[in-house]
N, C-alpha and C. Protein backbone atom coordinates (compact mmCIF):
# COMPACT_ATOMS: atom_id res chain seq x y z
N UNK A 1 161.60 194.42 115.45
CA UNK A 1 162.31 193.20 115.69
C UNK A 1 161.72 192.47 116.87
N UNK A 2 161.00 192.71 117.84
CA UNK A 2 160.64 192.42 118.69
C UNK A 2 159.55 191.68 118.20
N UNK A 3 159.17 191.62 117.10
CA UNK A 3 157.67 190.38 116.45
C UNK A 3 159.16 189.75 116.22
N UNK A 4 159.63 189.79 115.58
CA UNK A 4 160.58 188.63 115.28
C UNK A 4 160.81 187.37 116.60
N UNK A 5 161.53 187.73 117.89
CA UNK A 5 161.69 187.16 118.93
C UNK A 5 160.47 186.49 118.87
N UNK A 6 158.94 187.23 119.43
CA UNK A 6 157.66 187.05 119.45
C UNK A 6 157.27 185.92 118.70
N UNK A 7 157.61 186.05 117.09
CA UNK A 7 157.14 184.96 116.35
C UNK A 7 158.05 183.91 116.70
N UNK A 8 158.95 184.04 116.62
CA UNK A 8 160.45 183.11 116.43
C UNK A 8 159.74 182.06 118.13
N UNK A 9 159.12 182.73 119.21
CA UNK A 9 158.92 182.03 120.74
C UNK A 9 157.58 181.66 120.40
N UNK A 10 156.89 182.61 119.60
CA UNK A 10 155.88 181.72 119.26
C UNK A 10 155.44 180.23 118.76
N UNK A 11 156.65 180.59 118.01
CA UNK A 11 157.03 179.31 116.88
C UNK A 11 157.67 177.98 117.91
N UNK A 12 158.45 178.43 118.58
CA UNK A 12 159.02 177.70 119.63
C UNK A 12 158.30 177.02 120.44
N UNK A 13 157.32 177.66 120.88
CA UNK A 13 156.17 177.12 121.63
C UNK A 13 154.95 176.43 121.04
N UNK A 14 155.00 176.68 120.11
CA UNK A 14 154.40 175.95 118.94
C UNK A 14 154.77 174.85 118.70
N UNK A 15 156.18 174.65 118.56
CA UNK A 15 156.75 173.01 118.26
C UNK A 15 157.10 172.37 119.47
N UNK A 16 156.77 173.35 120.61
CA UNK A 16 157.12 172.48 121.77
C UNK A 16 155.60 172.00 121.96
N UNK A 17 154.66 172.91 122.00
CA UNK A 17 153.15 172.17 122.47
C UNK A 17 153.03 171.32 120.97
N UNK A 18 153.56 171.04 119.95
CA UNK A 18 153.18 170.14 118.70
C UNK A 18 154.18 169.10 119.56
N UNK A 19 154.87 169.26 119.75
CA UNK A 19 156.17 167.86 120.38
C UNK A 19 155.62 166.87 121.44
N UNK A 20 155.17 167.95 122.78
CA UNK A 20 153.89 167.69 123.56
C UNK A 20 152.74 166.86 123.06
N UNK A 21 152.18 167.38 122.02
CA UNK A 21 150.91 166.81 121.67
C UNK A 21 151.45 165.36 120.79
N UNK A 22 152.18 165.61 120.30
CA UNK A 22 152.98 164.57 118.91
C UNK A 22 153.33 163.17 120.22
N UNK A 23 154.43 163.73 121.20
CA UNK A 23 154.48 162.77 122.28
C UNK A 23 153.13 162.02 123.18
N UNK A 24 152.33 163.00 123.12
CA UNK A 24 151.19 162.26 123.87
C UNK A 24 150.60 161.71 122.69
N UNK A 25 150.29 162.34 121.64
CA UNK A 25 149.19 161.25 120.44
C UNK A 25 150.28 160.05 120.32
N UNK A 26 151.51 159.59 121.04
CA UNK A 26 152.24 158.62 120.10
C UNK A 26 152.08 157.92 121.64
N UNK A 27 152.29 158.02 122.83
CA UNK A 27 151.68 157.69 123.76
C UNK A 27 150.51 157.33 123.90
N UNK A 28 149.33 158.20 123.43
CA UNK A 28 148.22 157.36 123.25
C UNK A 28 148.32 156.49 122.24
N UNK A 29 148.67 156.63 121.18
CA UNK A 29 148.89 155.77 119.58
C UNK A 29 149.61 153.97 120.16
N UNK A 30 150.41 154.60 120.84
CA UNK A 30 150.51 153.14 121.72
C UNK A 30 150.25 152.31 122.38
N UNK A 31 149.67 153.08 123.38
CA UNK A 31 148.90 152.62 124.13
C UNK A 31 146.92 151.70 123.01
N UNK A 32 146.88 152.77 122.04
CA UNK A 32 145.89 152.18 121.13
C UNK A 32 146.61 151.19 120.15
N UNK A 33 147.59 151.00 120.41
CA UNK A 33 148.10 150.16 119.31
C UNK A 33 148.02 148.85 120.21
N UNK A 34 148.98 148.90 121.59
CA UNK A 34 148.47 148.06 122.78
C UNK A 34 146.94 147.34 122.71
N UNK A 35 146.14 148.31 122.76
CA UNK A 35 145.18 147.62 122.60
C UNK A 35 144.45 147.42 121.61
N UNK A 36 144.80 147.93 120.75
CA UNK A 36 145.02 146.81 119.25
C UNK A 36 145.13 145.66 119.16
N UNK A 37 146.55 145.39 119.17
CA UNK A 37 147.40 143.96 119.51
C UNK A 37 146.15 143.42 120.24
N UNK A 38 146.03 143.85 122.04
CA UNK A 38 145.35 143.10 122.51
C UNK A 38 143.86 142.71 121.62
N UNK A 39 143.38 143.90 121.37
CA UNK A 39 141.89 143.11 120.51
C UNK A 39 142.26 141.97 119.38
N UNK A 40 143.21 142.30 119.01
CA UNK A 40 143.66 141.48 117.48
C UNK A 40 143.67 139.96 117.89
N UNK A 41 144.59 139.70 119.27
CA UNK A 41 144.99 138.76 119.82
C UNK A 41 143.63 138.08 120.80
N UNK A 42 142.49 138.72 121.19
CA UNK A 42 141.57 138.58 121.72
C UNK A 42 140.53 137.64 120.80
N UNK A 43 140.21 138.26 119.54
CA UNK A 43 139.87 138.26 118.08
C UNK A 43 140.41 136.59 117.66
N UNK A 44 141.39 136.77 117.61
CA UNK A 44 142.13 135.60 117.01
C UNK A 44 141.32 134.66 118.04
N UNK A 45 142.14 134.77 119.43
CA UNK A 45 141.49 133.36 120.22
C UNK A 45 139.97 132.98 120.13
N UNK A 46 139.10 134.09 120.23
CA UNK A 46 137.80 133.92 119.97
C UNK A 46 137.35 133.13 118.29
N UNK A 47 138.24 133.34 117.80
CA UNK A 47 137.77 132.71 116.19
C UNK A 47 138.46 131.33 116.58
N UNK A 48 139.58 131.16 117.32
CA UNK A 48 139.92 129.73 117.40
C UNK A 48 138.67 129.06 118.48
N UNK A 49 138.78 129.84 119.41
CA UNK A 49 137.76 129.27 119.97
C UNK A 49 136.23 128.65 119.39
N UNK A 50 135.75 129.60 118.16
CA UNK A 50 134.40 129.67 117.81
C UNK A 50 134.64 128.40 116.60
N UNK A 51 136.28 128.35 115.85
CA UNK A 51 135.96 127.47 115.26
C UNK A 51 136.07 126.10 116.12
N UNK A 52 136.79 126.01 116.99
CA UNK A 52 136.86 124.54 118.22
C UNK A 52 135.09 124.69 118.19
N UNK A 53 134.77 125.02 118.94
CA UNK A 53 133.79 125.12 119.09
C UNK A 53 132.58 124.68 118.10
N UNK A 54 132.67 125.23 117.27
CA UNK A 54 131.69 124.61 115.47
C UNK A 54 132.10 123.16 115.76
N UNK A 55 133.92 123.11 115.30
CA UNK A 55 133.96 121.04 115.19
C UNK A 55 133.22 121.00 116.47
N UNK A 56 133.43 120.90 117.77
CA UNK A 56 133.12 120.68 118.97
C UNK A 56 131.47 120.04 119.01
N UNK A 57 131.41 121.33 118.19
CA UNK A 57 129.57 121.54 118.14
C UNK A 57 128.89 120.47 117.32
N UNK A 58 129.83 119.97 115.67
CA UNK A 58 129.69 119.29 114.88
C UNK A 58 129.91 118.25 115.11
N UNK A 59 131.13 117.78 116.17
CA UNK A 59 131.46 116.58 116.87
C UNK A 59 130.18 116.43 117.72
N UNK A 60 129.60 117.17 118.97
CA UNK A 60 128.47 116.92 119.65
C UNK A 60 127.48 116.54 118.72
N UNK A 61 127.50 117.27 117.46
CA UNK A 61 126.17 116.71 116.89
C UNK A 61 126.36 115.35 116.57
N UNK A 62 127.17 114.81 115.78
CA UNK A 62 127.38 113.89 115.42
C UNK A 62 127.40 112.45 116.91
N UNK A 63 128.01 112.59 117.72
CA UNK A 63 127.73 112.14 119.35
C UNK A 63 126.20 111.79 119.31
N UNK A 64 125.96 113.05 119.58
CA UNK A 64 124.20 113.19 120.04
C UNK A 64 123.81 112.28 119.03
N UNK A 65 123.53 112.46 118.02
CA UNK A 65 122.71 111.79 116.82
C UNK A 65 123.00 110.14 117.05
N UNK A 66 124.43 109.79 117.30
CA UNK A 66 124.61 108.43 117.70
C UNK A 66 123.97 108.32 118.93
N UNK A 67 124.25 108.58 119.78
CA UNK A 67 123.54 108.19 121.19
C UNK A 67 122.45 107.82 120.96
N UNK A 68 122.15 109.33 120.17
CA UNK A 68 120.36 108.99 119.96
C UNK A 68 119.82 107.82 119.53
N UNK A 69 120.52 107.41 118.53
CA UNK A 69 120.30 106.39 118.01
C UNK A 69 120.70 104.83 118.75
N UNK A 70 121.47 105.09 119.46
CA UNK A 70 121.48 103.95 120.12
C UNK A 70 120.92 104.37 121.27
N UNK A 71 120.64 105.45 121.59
CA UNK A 71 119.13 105.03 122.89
C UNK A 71 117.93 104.71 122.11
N UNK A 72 117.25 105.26 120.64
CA UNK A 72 116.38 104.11 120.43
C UNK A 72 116.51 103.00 120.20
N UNK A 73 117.49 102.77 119.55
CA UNK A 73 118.04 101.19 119.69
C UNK A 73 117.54 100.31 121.11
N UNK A 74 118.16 101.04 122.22
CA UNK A 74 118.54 100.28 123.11
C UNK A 74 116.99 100.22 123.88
N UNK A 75 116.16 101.20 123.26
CA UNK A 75 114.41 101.47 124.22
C UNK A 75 113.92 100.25 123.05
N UNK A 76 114.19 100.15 121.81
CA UNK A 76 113.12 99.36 121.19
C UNK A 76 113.78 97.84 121.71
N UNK A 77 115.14 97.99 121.79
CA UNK A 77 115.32 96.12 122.55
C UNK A 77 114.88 95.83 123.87
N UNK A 78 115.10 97.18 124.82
CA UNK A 78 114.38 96.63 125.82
C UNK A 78 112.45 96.62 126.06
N UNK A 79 112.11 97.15 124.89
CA UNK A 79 110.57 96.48 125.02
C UNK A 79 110.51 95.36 124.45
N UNK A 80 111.07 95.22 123.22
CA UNK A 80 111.38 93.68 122.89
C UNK A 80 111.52 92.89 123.67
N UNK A 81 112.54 92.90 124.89
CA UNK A 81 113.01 92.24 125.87
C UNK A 81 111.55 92.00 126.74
N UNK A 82 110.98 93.32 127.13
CA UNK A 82 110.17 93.17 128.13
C UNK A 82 108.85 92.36 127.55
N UNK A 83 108.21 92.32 126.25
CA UNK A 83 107.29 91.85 125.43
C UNK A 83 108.03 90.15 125.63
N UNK A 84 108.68 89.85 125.43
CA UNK A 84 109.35 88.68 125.06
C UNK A 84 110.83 88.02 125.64
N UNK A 85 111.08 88.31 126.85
CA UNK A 85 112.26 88.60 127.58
C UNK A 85 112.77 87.26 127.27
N UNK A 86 113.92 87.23 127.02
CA UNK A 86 115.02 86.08 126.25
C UNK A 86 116.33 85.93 127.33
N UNK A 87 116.90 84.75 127.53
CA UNK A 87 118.28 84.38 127.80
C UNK A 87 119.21 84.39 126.75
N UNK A 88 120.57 83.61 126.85
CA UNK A 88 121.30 83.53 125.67
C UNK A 88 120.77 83.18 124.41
N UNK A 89 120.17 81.74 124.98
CA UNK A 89 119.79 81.05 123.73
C UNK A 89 118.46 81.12 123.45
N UNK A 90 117.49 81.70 123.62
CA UNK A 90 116.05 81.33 123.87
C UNK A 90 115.27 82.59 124.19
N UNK A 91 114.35 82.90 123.43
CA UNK A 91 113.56 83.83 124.17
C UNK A 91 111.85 83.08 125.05
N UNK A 92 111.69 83.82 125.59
CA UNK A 92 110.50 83.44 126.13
C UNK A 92 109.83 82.84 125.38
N UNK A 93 109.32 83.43 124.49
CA UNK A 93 108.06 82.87 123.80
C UNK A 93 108.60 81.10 123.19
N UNK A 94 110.06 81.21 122.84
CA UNK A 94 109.98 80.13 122.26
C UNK A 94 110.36 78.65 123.50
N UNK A 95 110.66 79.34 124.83
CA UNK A 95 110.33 78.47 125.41
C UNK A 95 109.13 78.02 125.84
N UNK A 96 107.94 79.04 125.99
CA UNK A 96 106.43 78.35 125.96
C UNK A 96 105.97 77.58 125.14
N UNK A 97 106.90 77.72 124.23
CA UNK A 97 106.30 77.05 122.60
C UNK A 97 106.64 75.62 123.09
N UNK A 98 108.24 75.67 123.45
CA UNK A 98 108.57 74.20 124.03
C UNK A 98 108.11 73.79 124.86
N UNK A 99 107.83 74.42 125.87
CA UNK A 99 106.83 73.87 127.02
C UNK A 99 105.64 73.01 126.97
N UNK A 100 104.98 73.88 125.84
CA UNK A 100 103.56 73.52 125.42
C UNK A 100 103.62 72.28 124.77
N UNK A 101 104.62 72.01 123.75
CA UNK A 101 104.85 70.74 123.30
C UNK A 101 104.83 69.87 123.72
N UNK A 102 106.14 69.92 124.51
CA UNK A 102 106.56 68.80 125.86
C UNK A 102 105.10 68.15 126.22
N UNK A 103 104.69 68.93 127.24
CA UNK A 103 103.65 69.08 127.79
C UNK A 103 102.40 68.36 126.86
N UNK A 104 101.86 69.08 125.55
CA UNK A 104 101.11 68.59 125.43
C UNK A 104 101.52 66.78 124.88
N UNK A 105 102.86 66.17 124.79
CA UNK A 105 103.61 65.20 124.06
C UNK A 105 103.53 64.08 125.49
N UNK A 106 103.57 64.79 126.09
CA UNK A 106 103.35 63.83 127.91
C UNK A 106 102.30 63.55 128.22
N UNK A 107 101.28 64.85 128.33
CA UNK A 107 99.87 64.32 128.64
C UNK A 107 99.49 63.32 127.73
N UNK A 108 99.47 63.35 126.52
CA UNK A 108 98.64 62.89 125.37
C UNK A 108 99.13 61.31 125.95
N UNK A 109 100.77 60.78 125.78
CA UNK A 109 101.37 59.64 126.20
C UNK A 109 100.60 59.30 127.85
N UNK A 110 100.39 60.14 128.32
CA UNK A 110 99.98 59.96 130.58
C UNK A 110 98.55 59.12 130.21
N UNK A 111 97.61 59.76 129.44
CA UNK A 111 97.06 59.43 129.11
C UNK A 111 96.62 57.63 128.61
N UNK A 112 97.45 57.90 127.83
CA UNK A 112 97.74 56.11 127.22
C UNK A 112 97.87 55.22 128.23
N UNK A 113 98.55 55.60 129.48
CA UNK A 113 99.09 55.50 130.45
C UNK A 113 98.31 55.03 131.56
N UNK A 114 97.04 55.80 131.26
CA UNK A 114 95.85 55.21 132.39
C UNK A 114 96.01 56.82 133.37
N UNK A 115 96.73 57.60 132.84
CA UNK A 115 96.68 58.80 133.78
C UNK A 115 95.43 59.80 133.24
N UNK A 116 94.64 60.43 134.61
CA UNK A 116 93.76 61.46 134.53
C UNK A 116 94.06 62.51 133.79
N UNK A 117 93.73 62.80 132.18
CA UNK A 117 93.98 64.25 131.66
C UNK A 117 92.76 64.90 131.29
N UNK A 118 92.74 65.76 131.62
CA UNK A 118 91.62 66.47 130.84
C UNK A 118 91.70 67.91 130.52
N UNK A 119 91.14 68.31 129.58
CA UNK A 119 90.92 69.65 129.28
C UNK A 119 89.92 70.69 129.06
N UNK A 120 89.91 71.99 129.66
CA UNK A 120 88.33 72.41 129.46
C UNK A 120 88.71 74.09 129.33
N UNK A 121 88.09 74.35 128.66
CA UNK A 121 87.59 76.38 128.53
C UNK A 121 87.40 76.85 129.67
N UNK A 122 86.93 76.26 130.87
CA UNK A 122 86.89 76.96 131.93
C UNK A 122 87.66 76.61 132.98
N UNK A 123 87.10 77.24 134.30
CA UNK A 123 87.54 76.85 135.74
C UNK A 123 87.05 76.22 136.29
N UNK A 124 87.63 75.54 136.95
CA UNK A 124 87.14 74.72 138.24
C UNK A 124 85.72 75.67 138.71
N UNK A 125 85.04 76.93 138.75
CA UNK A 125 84.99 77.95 138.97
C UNK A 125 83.73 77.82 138.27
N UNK A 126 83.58 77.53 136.96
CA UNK A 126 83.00 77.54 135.95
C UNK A 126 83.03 78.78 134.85
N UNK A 127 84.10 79.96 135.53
CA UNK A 127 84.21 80.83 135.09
C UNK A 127 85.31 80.60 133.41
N UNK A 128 85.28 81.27 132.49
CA UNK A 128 85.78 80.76 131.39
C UNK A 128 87.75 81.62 131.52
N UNK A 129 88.48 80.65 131.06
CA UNK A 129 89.85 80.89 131.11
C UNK A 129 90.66 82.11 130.26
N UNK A 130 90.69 83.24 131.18
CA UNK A 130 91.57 84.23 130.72
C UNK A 130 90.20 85.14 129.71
N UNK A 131 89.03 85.28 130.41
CA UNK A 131 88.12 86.08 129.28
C UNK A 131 88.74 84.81 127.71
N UNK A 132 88.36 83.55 128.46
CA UNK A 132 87.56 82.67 126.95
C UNK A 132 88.89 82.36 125.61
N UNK A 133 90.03 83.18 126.08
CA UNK A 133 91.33 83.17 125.37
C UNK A 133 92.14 81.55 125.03
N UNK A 134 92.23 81.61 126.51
CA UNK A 134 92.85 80.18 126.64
C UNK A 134 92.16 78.92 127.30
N UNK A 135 92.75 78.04 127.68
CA UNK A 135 91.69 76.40 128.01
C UNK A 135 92.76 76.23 129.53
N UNK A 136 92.91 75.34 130.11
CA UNK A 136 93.52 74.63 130.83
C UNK A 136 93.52 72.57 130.51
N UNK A 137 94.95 72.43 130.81
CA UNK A 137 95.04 71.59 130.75
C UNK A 137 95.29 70.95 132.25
N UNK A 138 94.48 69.63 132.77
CA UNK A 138 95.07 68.93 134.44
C UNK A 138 95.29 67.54 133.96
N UNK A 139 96.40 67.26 134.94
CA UNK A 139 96.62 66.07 134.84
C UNK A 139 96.83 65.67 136.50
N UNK A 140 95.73 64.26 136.68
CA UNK A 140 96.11 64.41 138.18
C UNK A 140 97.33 62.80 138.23
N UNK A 141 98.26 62.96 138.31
CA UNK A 141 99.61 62.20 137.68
C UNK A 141 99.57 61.44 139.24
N UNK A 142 100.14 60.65 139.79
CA UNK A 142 100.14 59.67 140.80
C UNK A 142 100.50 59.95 142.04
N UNK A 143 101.29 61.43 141.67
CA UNK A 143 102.30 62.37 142.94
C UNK A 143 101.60 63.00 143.20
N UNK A 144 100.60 63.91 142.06
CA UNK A 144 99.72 64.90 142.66
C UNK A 144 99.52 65.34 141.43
N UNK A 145 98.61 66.26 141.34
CA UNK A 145 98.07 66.90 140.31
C UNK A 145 98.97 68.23 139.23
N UNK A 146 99.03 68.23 137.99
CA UNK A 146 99.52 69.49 137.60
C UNK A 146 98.43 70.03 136.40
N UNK A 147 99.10 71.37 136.06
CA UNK A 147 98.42 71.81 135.26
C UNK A 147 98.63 73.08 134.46
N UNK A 148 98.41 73.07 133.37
CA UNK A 148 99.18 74.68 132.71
C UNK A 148 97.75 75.20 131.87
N UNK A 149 97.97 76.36 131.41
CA UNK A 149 97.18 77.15 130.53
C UNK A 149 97.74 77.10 129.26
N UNK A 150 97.03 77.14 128.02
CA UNK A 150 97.14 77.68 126.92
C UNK A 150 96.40 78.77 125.78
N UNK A 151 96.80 79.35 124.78
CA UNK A 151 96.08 79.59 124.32
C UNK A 151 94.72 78.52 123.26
N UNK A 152 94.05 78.88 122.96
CA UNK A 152 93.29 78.21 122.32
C UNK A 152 93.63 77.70 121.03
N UNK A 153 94.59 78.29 120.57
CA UNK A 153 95.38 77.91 118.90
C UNK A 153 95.51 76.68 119.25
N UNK A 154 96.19 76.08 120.72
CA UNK A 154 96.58 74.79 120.72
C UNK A 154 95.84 74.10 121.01
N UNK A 155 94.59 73.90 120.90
CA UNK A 155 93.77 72.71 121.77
C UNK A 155 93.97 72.25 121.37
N UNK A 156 94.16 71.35 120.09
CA UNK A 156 94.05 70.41 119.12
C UNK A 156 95.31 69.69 119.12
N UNK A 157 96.07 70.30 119.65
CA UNK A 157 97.48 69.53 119.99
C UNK A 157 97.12 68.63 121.29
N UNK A 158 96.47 69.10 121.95
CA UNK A 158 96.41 68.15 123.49
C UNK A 158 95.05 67.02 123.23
N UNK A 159 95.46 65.88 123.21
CA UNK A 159 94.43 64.69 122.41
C UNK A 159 93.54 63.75 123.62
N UNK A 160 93.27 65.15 124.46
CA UNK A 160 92.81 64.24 125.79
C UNK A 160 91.49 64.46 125.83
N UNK A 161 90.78 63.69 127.29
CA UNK A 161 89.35 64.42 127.51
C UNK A 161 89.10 65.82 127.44
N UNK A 162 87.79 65.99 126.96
CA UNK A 162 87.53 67.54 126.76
C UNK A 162 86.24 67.34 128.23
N UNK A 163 86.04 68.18 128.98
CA UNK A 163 85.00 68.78 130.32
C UNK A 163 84.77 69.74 130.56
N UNK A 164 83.62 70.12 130.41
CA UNK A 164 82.71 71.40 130.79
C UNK A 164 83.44 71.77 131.93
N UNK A 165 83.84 71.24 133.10
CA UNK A 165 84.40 71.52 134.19
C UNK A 165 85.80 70.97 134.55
N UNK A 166 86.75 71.12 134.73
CA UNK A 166 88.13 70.05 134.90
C UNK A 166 87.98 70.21 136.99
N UNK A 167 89.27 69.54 137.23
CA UNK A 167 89.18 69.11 138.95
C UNK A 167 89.65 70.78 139.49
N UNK A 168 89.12 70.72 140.35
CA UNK A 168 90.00 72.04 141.50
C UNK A 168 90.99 71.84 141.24
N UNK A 169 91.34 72.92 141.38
CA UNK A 169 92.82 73.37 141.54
C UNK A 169 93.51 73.05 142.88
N UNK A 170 94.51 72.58 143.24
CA UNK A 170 94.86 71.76 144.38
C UNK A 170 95.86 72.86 144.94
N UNK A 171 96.28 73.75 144.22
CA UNK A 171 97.35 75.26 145.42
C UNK A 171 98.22 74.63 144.68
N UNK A 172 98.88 73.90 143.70
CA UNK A 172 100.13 73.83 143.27
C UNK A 172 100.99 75.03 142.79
N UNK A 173 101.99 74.78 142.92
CA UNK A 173 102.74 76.19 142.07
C UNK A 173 103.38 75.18 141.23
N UNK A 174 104.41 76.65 140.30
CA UNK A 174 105.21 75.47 139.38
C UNK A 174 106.03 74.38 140.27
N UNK A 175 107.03 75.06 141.13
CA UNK A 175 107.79 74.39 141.89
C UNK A 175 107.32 73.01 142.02
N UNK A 176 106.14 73.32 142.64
CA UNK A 176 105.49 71.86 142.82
C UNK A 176 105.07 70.97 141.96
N UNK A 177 104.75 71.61 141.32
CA UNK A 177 104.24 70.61 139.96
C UNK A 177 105.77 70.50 139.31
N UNK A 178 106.97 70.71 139.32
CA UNK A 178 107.89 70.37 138.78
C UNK A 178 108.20 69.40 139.63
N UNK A 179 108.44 69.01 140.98
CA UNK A 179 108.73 67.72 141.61
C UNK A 179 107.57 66.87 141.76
N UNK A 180 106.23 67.39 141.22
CA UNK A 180 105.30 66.44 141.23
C UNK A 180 105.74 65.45 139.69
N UNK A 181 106.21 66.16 138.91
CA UNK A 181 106.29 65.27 137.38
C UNK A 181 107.63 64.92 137.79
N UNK A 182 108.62 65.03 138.00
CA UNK A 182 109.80 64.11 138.47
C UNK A 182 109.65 63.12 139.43
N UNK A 183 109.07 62.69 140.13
CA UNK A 183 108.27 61.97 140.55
C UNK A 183 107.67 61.05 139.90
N UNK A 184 106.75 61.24 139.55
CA UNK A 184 105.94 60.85 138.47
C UNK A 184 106.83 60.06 137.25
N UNK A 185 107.70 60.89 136.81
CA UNK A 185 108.32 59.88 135.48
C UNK A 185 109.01 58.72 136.89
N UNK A 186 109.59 59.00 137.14
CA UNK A 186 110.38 57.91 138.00
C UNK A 186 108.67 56.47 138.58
N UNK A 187 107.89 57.28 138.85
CA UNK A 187 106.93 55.96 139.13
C UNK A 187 106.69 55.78 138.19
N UNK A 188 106.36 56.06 137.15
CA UNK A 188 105.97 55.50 135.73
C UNK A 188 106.79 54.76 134.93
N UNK A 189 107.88 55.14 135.07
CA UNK A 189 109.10 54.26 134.57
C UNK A 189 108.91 52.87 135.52
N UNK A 190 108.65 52.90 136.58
CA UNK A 190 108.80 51.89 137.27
C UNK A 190 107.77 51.08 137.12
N UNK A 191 106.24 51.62 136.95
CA UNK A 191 105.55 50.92 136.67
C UNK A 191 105.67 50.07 135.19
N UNK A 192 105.61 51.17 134.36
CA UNK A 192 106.16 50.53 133.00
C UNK A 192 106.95 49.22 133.25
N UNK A 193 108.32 49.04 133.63
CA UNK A 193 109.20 47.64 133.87
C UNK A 193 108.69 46.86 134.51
N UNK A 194 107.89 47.11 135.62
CA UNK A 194 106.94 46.04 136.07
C UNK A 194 106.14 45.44 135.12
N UNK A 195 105.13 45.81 134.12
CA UNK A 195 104.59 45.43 133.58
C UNK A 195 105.12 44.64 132.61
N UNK A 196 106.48 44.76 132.14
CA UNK A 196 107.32 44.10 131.03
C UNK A 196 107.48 42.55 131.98
């Protein structure tokens, strides 16, 4: 009888170290379940995150690709600009165009006028205008002298003397040559009514 007790405490001790072990595996089991949850919940945010992130990413692309596109946009207008730099109404070129008109529409009339025009391929210098490109036009007008460049497309627009050599250049700038021709129309106007 004494195996009996023996087994019977054996047994006892048996379901106490299984109770033991059962309590700690459910203690650990929790603690792994704990961090379960936590990975699960870790997991989750990272997939919300990764999908934010994709749109995010798909939104940036889509961003980027615009930007992009309007920074070449905005590089090919500003060489445009810089090739041909424009105000509201007008770009450069088409105010030279008007210029040149004007200009050549005055001399040709200054001319008629009894005023000095002439035009020539070179410089005062004898050197040829712009590497041979363009001509110069002078007009020495009653105030003082002016004078512009063109290309050569236009000679044929300006209906004045042609000279191997035209006059020195007198240091005008535009400035000056803009109150030299305001000037100028005002004496010419005046002369004109005199003559009537």
């Amino acid at each position: 009888m004494s195996d009996t007790p023996k087994t019977y405490e054996s047994a006892i001790d048996c379901i106490i170290e299984l109770d033991f072990k059962i309590a700690k595996l459910k203690r650990e089991n929790a603690e792994l379940e704990k961090k379960v949850d936590i990975a699960k919940e870790a997991i989750a945010r990272l997939s919300d995150e990764l999908k934010n992130l994709r749109e995010d990413t798909e939104g940036d692309a889509e961003q980027v690709l615009l930007l992009t596109q309007r920074v070449e946009t905005l590089t090919r207008e500003n060489t445009e600009l810089r090739q041909n730099p424009r105000d509201e109404y007008h770009t450069m070129e088409e105010l030279y165009e008007y210029r040149m008109l004007y200009h050549a529409h005055a001399v040709n009339s200054w001319q008629t006028q009894g005023v000095p025009v002439v035009k020539s391929r070179r410089h005062a210098t004898g050197e040829d205008c712009f590497d041979g490109k363009y001509f110069i036009v002078v007009a020495t007008l009653p105030t003082g002298q002016v004078s512009n460049h063109y290309k050569l497309d236009y000679w044929d627009l300006f209906d004045v003397a042609e000279v191997d050599i035209p006059p020195e250049w007198d240091g005008h700038t535009p400035t000056v040559a803009a109150e030299r021709i305001k000037h100028a129309i005002k004496f010419l106007k005046a002369t004109d009514e005199q003559a009537i």
